[in-house]
N, C-alpha and C. Protein backbone atom coordinates (compact mmCIF):
# COMPACT_ATOMS: atom_id res chain seq x y z
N UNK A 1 14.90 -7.03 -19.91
CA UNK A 1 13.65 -7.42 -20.58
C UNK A 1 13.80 -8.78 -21.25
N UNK A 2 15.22 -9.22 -21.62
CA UNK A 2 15.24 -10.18 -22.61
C UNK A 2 15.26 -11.51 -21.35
N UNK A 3 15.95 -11.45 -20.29
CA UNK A 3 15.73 -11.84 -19.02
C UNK A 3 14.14 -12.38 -18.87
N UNK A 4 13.39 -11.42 -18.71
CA UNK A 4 11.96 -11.63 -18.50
C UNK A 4 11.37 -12.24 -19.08
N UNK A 5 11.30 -12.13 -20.72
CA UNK A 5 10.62 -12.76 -21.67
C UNK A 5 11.12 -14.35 -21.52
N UNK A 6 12.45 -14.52 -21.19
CA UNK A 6 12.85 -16.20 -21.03
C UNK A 6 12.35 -16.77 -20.33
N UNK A 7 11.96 -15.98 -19.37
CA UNK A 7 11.13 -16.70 -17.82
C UNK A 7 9.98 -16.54 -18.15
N UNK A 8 9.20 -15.62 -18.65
CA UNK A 8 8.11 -16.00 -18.92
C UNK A 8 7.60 -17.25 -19.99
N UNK A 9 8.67 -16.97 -21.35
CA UNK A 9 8.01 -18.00 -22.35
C UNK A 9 8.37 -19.58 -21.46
N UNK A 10 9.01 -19.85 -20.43
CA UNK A 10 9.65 -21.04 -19.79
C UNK A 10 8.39 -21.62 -18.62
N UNK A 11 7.95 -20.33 -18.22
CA UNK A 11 6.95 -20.41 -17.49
C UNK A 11 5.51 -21.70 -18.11
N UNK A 12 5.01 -20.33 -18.95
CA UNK A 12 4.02 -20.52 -20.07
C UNK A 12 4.29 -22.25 -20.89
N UNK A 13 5.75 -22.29 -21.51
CA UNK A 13 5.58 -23.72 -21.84
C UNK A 13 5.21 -24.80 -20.89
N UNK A 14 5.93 -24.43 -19.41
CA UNK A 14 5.86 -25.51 -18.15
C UNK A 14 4.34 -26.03 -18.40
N UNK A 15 3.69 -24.55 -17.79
CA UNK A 15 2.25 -24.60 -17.39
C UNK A 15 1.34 -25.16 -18.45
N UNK A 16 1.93 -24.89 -19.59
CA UNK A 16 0.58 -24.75 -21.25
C UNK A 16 -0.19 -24.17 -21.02
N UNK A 17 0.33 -22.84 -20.76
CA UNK A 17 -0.86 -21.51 -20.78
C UNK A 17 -0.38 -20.65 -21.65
N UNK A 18 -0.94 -19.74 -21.83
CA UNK A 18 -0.44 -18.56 -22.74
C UNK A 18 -0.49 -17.50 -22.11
N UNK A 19 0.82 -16.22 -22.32
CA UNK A 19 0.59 -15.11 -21.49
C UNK A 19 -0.29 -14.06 -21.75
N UNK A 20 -0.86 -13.35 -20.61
CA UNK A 20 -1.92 -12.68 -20.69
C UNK A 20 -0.85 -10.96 -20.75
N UNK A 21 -2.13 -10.14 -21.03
CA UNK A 21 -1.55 -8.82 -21.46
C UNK A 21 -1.11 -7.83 -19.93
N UNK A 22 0.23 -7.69 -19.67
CA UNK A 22 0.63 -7.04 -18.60
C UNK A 22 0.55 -5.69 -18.44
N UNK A 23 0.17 -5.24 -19.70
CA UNK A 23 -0.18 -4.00 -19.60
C UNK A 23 -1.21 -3.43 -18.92
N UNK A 24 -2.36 -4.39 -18.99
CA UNK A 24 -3.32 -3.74 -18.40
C UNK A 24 -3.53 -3.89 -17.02
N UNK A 25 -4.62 -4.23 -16.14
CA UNK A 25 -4.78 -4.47 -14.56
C UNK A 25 -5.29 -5.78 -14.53
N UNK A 26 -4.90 -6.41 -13.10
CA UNK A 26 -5.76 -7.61 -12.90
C UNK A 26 -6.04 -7.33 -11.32
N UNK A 27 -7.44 -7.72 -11.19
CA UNK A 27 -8.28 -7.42 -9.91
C UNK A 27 -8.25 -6.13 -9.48
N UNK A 28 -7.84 -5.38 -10.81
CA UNK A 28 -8.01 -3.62 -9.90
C UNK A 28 -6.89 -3.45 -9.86
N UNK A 29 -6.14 -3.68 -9.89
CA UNK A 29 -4.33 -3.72 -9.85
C UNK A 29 -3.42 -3.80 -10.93
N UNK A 30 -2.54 -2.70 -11.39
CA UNK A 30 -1.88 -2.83 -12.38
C UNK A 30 -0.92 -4.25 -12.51
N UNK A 31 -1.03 -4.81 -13.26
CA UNK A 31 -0.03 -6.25 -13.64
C UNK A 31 1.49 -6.26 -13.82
N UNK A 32 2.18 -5.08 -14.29
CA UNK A 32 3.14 -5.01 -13.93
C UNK A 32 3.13 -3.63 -13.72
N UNK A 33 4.53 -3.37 -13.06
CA UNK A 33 4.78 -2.15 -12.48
C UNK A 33 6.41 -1.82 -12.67
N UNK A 34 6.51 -0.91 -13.60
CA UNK A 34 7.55 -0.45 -14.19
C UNK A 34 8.77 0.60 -12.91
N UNK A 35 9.40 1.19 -14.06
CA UNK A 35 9.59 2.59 -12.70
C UNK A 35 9.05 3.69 -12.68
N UNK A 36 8.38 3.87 -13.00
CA UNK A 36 7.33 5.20 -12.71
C UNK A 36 6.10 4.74 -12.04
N UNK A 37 6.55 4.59 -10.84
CA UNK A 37 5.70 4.09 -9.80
C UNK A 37 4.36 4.79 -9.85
N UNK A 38 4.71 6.51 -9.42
CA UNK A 38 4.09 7.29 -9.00
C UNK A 38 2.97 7.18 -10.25
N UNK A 39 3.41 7.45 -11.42
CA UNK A 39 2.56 7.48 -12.65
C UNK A 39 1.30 6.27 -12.58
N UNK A 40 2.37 5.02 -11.84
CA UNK A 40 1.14 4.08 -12.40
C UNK A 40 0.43 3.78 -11.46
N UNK A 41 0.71 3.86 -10.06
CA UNK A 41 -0.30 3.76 -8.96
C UNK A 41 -1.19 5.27 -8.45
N UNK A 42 -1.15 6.26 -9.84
CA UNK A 42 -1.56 7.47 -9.30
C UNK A 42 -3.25 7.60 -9.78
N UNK A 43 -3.40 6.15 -9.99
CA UNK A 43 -5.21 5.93 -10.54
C UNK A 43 -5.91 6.13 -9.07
N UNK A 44 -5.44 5.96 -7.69
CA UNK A 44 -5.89 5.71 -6.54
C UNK A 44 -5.99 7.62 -6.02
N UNK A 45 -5.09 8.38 -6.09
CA UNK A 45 -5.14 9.47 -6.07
C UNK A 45 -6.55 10.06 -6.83
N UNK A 46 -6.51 9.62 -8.40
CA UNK A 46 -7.58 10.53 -9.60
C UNK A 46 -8.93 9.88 -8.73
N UNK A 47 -9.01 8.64 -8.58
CA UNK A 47 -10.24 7.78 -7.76
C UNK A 47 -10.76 8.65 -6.40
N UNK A 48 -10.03 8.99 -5.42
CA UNK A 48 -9.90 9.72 -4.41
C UNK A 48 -10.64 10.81 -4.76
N UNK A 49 -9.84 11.69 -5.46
CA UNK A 49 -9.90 13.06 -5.87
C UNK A 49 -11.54 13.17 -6.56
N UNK A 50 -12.06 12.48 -7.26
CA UNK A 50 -13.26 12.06 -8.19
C UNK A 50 -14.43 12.30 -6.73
N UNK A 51 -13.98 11.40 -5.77
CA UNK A 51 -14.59 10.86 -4.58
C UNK A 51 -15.20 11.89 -3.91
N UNK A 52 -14.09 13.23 -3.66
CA UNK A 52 -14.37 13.67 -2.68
C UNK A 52 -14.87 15.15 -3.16
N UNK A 53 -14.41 15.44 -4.73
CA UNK A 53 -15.52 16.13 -5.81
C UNK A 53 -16.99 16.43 -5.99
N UNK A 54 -17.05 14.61 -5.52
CA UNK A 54 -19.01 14.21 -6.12
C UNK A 54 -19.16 14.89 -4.56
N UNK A 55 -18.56 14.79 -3.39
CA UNK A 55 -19.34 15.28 -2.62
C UNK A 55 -19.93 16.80 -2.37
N UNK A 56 -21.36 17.22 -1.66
CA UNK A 56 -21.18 18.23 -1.85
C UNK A 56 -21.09 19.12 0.16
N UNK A 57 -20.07 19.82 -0.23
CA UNK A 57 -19.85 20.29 1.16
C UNK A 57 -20.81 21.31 1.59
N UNK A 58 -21.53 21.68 0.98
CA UNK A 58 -22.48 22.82 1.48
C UNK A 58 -23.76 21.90 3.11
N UNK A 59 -23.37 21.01 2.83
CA UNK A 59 -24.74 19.92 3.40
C UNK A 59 -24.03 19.24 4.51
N UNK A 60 -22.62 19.36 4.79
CA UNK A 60 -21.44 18.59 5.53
C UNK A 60 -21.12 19.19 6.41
N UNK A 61 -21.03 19.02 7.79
CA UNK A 61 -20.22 19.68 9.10
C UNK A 61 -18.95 19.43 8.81
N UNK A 62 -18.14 19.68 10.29
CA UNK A 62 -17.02 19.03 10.09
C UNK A 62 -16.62 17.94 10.48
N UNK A 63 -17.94 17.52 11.23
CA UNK A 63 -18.02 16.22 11.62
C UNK A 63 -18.05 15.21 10.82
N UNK A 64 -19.35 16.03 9.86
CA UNK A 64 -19.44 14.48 8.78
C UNK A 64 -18.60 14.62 7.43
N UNK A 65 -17.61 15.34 7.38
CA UNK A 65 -16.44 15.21 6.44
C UNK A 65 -14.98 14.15 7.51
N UNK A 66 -15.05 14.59 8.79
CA UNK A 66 -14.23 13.38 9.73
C UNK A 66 -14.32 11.48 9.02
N UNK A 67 -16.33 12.01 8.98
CA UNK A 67 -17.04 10.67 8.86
C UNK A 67 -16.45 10.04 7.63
N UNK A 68 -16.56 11.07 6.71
CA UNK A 68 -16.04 10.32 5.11
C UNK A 68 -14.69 10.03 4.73
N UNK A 69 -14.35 10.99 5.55
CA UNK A 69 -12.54 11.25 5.26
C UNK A 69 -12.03 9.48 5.82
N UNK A 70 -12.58 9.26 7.19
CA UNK A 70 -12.05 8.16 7.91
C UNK A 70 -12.60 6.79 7.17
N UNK A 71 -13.97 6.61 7.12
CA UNK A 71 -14.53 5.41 6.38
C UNK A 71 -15.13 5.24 4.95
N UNK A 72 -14.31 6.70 4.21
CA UNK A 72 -14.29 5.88 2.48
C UNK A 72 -12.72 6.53 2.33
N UNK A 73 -12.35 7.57 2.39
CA UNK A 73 -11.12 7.89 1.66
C UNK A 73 -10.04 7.31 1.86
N UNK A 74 -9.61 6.70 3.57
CA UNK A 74 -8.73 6.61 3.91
C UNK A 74 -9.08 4.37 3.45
N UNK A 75 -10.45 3.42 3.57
CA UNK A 75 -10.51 2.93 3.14
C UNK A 75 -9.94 2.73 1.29
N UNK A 76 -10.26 3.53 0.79
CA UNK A 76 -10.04 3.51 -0.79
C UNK A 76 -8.73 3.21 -1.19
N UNK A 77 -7.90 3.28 -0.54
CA UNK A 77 -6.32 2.63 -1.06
C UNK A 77 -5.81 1.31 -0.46
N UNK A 78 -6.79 1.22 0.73
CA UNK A 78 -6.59 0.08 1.23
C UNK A 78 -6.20 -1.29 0.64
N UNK A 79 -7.11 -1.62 -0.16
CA UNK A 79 -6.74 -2.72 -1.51
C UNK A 79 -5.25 -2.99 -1.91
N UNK A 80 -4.78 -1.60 -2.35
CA UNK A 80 -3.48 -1.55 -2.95
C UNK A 80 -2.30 -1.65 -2.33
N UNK A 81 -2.60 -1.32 -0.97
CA UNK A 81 -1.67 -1.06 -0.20
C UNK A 81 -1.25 -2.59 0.42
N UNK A 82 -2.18 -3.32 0.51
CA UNK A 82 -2.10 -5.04 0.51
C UNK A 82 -0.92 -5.31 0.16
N UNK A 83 -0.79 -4.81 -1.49
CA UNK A 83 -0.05 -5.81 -1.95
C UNK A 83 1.23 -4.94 -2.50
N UNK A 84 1.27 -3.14 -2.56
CA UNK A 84 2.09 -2.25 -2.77
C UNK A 84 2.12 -1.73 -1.54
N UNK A 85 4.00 -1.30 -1.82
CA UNK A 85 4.05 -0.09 -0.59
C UNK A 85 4.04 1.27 -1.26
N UNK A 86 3.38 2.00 -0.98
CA UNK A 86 2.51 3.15 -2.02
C UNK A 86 4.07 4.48 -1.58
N UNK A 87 4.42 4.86 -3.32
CA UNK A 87 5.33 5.66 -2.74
C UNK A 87 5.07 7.08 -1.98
N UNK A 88 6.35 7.79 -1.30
CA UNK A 88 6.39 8.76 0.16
C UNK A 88 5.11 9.67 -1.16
N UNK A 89 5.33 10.14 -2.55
CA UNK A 89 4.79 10.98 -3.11
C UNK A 89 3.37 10.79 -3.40
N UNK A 90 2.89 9.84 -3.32
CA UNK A 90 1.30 9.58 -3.40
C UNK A 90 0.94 9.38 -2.31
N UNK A 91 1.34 9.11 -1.66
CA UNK A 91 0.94 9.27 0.09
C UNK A 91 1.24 10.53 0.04
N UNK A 92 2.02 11.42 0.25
CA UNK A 92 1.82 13.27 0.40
C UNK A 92 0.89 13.91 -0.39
N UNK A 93 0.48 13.29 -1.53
CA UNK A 93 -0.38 13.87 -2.64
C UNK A 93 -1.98 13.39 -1.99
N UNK A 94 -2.28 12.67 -1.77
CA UNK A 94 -3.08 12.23 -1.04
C UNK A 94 -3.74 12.87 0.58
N UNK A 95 -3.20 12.72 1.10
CA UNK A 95 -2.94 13.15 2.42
C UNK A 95 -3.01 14.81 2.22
N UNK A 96 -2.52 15.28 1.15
CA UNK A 96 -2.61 16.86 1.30
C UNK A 96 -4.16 17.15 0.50
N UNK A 97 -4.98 16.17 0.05
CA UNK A 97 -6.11 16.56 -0.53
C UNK A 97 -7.29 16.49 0.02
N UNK A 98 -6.73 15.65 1.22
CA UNK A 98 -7.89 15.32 2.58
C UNK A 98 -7.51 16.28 3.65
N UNK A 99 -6.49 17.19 3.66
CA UNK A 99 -6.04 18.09 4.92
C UNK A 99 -7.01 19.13 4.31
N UNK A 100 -7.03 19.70 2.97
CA UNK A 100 -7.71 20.85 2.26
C UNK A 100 -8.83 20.44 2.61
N UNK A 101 -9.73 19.36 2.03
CA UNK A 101 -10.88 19.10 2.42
C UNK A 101 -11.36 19.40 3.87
N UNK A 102 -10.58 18.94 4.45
CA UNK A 102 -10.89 18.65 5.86
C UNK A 102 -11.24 20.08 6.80
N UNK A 103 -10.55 21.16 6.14
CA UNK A 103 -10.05 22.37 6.51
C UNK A 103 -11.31 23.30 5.32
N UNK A 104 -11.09 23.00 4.25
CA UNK A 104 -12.15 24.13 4.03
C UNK A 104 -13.13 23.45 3.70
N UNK A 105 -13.40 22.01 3.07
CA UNK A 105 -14.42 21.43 2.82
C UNK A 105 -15.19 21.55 1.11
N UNK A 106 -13.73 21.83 0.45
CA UNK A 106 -14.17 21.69 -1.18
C UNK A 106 -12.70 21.51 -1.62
N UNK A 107 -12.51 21.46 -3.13
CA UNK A 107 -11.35 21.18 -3.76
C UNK A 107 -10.77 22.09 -5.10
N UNK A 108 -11.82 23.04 -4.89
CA UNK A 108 -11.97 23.63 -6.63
C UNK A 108 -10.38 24.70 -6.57
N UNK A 109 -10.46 25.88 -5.38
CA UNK A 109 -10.46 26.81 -5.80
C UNK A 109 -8.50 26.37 -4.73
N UNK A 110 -8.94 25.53 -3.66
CA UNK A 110 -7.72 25.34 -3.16
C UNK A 110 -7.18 26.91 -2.59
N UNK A 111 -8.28 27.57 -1.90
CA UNK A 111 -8.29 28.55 -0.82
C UNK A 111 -8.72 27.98 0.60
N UNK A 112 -8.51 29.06 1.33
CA UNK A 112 -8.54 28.40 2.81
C UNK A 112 -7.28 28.45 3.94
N UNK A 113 -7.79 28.82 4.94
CA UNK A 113 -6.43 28.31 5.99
C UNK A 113 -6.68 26.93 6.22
N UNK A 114 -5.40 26.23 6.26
CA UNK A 114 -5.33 24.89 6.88
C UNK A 114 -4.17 24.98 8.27
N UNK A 115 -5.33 25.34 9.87
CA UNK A 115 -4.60 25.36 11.10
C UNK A 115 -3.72 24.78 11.15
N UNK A 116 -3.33 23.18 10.64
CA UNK A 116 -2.86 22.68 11.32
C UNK A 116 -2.51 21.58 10.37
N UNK A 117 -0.90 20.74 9.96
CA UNK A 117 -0.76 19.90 8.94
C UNK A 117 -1.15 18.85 9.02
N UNK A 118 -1.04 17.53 8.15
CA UNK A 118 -1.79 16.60 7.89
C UNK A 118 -0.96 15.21 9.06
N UNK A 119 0.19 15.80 9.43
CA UNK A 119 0.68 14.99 10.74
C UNK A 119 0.05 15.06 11.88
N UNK A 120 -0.23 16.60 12.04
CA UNK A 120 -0.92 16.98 13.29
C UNK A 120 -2.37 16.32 13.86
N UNK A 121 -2.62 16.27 12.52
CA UNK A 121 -4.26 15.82 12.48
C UNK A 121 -4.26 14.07 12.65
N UNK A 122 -3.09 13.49 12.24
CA UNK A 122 -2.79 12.16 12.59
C UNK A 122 -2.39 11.59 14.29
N UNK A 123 -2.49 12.62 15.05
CA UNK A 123 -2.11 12.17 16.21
C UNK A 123 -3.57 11.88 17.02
N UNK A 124 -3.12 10.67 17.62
CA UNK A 124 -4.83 10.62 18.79
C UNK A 124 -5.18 12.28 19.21
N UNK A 125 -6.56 11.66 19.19
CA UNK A 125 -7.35 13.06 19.99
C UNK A 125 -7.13 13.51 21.60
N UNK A 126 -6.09 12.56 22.27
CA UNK A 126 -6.08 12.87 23.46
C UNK A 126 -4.74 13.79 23.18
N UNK A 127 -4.19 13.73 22.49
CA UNK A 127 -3.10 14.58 22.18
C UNK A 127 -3.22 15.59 21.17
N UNK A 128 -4.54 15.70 20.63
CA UNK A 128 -5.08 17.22 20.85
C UNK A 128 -4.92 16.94 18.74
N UNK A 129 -4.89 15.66 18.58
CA UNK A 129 -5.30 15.19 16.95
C UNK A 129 -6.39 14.67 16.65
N UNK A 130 -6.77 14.12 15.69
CA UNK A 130 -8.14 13.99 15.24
C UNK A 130 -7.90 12.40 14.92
N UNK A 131 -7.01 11.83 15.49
CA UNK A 131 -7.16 10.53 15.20
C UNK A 131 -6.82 9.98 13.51
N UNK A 132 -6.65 10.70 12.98
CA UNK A 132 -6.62 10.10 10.90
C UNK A 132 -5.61 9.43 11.02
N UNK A 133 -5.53 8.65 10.10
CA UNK A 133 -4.71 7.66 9.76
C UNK A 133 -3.84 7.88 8.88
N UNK A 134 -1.79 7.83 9.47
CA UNK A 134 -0.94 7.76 8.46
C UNK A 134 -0.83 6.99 6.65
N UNK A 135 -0.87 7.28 5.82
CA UNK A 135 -1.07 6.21 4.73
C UNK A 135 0.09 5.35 4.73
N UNK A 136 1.13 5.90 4.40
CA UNK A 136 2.66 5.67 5.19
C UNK A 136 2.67 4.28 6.21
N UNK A 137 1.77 5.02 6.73
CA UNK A 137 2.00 3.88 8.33
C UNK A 137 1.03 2.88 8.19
N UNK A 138 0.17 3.08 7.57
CA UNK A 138 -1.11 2.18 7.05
C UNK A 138 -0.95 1.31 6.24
N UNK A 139 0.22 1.85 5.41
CA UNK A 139 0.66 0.65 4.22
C UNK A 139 2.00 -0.25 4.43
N UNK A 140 2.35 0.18 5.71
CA UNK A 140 3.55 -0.61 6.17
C UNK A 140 3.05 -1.51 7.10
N UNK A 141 1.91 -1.28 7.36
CA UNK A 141 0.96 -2.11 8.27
C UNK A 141 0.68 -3.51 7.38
N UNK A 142 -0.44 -2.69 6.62
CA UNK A 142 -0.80 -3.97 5.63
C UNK A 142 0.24 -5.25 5.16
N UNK A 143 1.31 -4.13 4.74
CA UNK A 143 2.29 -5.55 3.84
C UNK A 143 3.12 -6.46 5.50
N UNK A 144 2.97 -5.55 6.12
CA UNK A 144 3.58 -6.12 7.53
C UNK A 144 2.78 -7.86 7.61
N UNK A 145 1.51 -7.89 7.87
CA UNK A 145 0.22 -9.08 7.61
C UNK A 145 0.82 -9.90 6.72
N UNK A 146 0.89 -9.40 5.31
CA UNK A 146 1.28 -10.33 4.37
C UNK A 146 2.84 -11.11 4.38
N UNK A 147 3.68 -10.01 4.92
CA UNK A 147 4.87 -10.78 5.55
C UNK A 147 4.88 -11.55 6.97
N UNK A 148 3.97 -11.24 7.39
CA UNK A 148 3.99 -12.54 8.58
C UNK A 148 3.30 -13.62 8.08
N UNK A 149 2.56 -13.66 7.46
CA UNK A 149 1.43 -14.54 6.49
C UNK A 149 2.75 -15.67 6.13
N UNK A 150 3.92 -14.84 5.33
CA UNK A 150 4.89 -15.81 4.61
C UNK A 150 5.75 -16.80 5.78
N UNK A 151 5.49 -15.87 6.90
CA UNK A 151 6.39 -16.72 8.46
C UNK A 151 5.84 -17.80 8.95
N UNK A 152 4.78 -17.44 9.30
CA UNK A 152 3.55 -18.34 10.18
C UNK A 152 3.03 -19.55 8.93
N UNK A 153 2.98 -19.34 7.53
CA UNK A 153 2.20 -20.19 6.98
C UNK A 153 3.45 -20.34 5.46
N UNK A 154 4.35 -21.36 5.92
CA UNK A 154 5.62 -21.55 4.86
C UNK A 154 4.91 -22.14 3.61
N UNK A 155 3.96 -23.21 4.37
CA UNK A 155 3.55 -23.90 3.09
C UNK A 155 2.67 -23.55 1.96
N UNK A 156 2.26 -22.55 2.36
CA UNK A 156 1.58 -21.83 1.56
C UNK A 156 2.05 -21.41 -0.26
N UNK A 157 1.45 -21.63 -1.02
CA UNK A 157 1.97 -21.18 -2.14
C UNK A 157 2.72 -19.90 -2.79
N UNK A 158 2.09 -18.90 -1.84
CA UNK A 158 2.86 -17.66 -2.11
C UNK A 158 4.22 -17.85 -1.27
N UNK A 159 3.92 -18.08 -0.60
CA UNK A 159 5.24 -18.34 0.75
C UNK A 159 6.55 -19.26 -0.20
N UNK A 160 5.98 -20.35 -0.69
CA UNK A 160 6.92 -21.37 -1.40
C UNK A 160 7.81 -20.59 -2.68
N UNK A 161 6.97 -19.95 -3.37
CA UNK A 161 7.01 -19.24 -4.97
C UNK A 161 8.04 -17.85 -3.96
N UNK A 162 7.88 -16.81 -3.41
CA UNK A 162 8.52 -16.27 -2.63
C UNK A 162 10.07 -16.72 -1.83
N UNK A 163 9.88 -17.80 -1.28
CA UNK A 163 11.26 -18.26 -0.61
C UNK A 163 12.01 -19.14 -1.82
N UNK A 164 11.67 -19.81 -2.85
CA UNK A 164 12.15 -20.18 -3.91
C UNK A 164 13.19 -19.04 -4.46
N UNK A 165 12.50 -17.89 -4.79
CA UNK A 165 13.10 -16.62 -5.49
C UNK A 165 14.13 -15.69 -4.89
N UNK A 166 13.56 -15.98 -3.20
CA UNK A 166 14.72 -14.46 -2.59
C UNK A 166 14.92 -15.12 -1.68
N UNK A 167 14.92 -15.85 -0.74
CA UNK A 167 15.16 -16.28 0.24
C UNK A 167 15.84 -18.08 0.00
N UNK A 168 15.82 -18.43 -0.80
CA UNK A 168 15.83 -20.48 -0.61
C UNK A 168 16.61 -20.98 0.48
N UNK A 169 17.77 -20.31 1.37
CA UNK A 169 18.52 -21.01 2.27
C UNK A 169 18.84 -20.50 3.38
N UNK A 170 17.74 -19.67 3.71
CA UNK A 170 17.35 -18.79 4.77
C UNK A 170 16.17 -18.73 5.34
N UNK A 171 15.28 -17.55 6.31
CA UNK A 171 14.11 -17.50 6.60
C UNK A 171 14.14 -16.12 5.96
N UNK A 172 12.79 -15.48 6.28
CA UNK A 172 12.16 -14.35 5.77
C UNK A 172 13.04 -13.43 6.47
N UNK A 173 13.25 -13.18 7.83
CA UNK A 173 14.31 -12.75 8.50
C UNK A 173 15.29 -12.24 8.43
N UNK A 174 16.24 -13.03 7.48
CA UNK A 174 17.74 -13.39 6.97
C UNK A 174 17.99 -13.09 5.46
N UNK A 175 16.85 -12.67 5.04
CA UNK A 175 16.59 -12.30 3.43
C UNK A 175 16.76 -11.12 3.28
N UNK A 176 17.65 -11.14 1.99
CA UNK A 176 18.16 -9.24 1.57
C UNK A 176 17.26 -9.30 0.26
N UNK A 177 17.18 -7.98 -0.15
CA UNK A 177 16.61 -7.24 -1.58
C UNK A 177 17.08 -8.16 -2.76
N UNK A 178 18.48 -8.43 -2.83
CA UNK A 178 18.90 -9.34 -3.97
C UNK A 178 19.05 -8.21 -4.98
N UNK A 179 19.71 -8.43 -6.31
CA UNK A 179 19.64 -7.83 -7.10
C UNK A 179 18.05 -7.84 -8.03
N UNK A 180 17.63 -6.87 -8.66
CA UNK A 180 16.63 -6.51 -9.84
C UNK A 180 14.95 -7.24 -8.87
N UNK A 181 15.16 -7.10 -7.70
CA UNK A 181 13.45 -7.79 -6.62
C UNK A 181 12.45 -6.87 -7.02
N UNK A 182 11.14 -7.75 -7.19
CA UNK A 182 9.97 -6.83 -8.24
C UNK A 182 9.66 -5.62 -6.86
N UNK A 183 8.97 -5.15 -6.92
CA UNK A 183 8.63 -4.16 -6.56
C UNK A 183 7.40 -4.70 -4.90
N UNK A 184 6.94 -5.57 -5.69
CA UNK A 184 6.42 -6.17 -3.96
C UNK A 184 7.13 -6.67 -3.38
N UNK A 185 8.36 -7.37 -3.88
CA UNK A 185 9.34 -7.90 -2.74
C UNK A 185 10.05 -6.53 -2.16
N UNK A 186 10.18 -5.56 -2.37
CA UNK A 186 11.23 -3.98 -2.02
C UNK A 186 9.83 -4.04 -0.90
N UNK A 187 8.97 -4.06 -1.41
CA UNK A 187 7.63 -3.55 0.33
C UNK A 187 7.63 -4.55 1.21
N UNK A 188 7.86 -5.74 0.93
CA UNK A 188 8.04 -6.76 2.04
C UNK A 188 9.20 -6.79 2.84
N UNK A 189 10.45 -6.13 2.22
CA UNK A 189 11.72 -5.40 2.70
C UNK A 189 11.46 -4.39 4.02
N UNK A 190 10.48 -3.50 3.44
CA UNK A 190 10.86 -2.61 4.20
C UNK A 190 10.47 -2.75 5.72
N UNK A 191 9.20 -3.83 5.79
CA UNK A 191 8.31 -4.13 7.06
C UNK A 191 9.22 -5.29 7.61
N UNK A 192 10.40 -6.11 7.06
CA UNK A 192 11.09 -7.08 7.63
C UNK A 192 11.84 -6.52 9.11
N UNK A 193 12.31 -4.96 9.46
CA UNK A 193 12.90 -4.98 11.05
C UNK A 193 11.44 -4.83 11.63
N UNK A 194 10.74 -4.41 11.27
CA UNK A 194 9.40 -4.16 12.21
C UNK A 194 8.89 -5.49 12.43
N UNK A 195 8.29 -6.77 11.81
CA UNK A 195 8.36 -7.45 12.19
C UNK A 195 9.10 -8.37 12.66
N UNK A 196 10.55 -8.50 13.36
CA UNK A 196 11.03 -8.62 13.47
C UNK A 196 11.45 -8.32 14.98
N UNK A 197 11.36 -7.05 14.54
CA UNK A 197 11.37 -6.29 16.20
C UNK A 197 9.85 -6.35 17.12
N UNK A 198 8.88 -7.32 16.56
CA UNK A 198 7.76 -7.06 17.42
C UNK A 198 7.36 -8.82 17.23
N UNK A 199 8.80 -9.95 16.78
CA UNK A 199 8.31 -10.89 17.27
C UNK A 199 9.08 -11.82 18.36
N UNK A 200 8.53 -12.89 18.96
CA UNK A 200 8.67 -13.77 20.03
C UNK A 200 8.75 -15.14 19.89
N UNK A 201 10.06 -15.34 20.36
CA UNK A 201 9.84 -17.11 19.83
C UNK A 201 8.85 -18.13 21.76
N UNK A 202 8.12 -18.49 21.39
CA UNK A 202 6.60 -19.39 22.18
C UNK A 202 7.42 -20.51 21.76
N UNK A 203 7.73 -20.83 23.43
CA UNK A 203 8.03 -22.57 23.60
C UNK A 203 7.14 -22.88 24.24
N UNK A 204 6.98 -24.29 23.54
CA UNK A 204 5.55 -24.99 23.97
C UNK A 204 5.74 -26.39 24.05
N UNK A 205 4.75 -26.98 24.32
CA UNK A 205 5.16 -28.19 24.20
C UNK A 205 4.54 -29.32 22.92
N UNK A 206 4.72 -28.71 21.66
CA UNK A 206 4.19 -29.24 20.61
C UNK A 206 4.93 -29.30 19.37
C-alpha cells in the first residue's frame, strides 16, 4: 500500500491533478479491485438476478425466456468482461441462475427439474444444445480483442502505459505476470497462448 500511495502521490504531482476516490466506481466499474474479487464484481450477479425477478414467467414460453436469456442476460456482463476476467465463481453463480430460469422459468422457490446442465445447454443446437453462451469463454473472448488491440495498435496509449509497466523489452507475446500485476493485466495473461496460437505473421510488401 505504501508502494501505491508513492506512485500515486508521484503521479498526481507529474500531472497537477488530484486523486479521485477509488473506492467507489468509474463508468460502471469498480476503480480498484482488491482481493475479494468475487465480493466486488458480484454487483453484475445482484443486477442479473434483479433482471430476471422483474420478469414475469407466467406470460413467457420457453422460447421467449431463450429470447431474454440470450439478448439481455447474457449481454449484461458484457461491459465488464471488456475489461475483467470475471472469476470461475461468478461465472458458475451466474450461469446456474439462468439454467433454473431456463428450466422452470422463476427464481423464488428454486424447485424444478433441470434436464440437463448449464454446459449442455452451451453446445450448438446441431449437437442437440441450445446454443447459450459460455461466460468463461465469453470473457476470454472479450479481453482476447483488447489484447490484440495492444499488438496491432503499439502506439496507442493504453498499449504504451501497458508495455512501459510489464512488458518494456519485449512484445506482448514474451511478457510474464511479473510480480504484484493489477488484476487486468492477470486477464490479459490468460488470453496471451490463445492469441498467440491463432496468430500469423502476413508478408507483404509494405
Amino acid at each position: 500500500m505504501l508502494q501505491y500511495k508513492c506512485c500515486t502521490s508521484t503521479v498526481t504531482q507529474s500531472l497537477r491533478v488530484t486523486e479521485g476516490n477509488t473506492a467507489g466506481k468509474y463508468l460502471g466499474l469498480p476503480s480498484l479491485v482488491g482481493r475479494r474479487k468475487k465480493q466486488i464484481l458480484g454487483f453484475l450477479k445482484d443486477r442479473i438476478l434483479a433482471k430476471v425477478r422483474s420478469w414475469n414467467a407466467k406470460f413467457l414460453s420457453r422460447a421467449g425466456r431463450e429470447v431474454l436469456l440470450k439478448n439481455v442476460i447474457q449481454a449484461m456482463p458484457s461491459y465488464a468482461m471488456m475489461v475483467f476476467l470475471l472469476p470461475l465463481g461468478i461465472c458458475k453463480d451466474i450461469e446456474t441462475l439462468m439454467n433454473e430460469y431456463w428450466w422452470t422459468g422463476t427464481m423464488e422457490n428454486g424447485r424444478g427439474l433441470r434436464w440437463r446442465s448449464w454446459t449442455g445447454l452451451t453446445a450448438p443446437k446441431a449437437a442437440g444444445g441450445m446454443s447459450f453462451r459460455s461466460l468463461r469463454e465469453m470473457s476470454l473472448a472479450l479481453l482476447g480483442k483488447q489484447a490484440w488491440r495492444l499488438v496491432t495498435n503499439p502506439s496507442s496509449l493504453v498499449a504504451q502505459v501497458y508495455k512501459a509497466r510489464y512488458y518494456p523489452n519485449c512484445s506482448y507475446f514474451d511478457a510474464i505476470a511479473c510480480s504484484n500485476p493489477s488484476f487486468i493485466w492477470r486477464g490479459l495473461m490468460e488470453v496471451q497462448d490463445v492469441i498467440q496460437d491463432g496468430c500469423r505473421r502476413s508478408i507483404g510488401n509494405e
